[in-house]
C-alpha atoms as a PDB file:
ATOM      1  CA  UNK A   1      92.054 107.590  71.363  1.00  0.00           C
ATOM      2  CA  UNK A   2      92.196 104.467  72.969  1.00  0.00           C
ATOM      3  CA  UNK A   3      91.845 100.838  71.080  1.00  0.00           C
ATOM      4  CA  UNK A   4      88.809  99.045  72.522  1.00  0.00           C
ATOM      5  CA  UNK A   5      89.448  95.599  73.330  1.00  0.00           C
ATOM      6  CA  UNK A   6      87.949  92.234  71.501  1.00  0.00           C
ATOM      7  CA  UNK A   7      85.479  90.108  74.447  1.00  0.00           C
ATOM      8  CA  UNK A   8      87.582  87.117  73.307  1.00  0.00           C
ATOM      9  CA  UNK A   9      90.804  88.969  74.779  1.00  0.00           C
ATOM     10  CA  UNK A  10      89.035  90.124  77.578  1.00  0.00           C
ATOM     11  CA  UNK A  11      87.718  86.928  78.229  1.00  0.00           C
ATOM     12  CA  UNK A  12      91.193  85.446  77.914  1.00  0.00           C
ATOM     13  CA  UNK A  13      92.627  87.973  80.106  1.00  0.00           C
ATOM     14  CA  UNK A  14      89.694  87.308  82.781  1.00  0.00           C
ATOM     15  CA  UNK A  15      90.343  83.567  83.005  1.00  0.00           C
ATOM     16  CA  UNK A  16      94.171  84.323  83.798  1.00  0.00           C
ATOM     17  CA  UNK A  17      93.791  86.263  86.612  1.00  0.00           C
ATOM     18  CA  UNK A  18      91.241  83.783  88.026  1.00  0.00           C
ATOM     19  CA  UNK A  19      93.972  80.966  87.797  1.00  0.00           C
ATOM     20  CA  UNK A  20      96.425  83.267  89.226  1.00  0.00           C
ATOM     21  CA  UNK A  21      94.490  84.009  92.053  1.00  0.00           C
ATOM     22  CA  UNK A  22      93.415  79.905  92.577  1.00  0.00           C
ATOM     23  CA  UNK A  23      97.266  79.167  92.147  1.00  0.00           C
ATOM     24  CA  UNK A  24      98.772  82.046  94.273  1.00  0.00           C
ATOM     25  CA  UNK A  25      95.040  81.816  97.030  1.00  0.00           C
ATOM     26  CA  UNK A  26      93.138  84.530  97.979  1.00  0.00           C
ATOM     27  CA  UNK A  27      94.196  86.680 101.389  1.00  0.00           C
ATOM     28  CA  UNK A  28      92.425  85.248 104.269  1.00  0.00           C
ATOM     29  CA  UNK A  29      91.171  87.325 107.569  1.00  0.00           C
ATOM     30  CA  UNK A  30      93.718  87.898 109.775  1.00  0.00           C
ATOM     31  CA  UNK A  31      93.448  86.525 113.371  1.00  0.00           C
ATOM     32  CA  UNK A  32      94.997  87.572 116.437  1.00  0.00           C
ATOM     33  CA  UNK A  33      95.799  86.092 119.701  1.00  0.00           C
ATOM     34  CA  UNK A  34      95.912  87.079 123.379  1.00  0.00           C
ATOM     35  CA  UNK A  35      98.434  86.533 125.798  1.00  0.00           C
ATOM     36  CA  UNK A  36      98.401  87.555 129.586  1.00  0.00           C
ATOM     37  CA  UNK A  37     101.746  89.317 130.096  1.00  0.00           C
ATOM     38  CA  UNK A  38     102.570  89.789 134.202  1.00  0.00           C
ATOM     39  CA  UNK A  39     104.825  92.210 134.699  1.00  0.00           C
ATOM     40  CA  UNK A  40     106.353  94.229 138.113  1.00  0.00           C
ATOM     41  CA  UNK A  41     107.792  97.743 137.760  1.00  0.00           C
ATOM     42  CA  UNK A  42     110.453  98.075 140.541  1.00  0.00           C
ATOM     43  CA  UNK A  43     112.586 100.044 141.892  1.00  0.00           C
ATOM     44  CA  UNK A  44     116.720  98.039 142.594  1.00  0.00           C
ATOM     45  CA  UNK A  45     119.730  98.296 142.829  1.00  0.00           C
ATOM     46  CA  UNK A  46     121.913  97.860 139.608  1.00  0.00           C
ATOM     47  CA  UNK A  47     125.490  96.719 139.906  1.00  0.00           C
ATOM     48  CA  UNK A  48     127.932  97.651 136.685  1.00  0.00           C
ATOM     49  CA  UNK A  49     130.180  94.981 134.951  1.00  0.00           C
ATOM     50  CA  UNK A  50     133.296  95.542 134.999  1.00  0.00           C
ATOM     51  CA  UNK A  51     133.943  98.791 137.167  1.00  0.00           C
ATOM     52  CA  UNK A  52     131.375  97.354 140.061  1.00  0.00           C
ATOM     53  CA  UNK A  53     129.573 100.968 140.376  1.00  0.00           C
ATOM     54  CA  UNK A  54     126.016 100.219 142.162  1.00  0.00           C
ATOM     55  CA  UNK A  55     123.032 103.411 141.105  1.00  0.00           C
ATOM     56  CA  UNK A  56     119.370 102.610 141.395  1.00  0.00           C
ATOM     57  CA  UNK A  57     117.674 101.962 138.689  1.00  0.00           C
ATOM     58  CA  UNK A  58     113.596 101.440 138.006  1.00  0.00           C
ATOM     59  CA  UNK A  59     113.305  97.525 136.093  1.00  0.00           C
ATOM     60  CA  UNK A  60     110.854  95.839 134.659  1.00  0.00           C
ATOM     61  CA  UNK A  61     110.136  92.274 136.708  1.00  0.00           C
ATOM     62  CA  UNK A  62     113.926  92.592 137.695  1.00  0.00           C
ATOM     63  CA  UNK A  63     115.209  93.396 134.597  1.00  0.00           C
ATOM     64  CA  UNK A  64     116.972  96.088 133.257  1.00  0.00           C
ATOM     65  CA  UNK A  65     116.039  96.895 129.934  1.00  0.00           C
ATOM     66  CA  UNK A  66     112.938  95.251 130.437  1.00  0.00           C
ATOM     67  CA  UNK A  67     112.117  92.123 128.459  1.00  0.00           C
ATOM     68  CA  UNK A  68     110.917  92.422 124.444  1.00  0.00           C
ATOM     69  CA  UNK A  69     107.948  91.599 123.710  1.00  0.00           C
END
């Protein structure tokens, strides 16, 4: 059986976690943005460091791997 608890320790215990949550703030909405991203799939030609071996290769504007978003 569980030990019911006195309204002065509930009460106690009530106004601590309001002053934690004033101290540590409350989570606010998230917000997002939007950005315009351009970007060209092509088809080049790919030279290898080093050994100089040229394949084709499909990029992303020019690059190869494309760039990180």
């Amino acid at each position: 059986m569980m030990k019911r608890q006195s309204p002065q320790l509930m009460a106690i215990a009530g106004a601590i976690a309001l002053a934690m949550a004033g101290l540590t703030g409350l989570p606010s909405e998230a917000s997002a943005k939007t950005h315009d991203v351009k970007m060209t799939a092509m088809e080049v030609e790919i030279v290898t460091e080093g050994t100089g071996e040229k394949y084709r290769a499909w990029t992303f504007s020019g690059q190869m791997p494309g760039p990180v978003f």
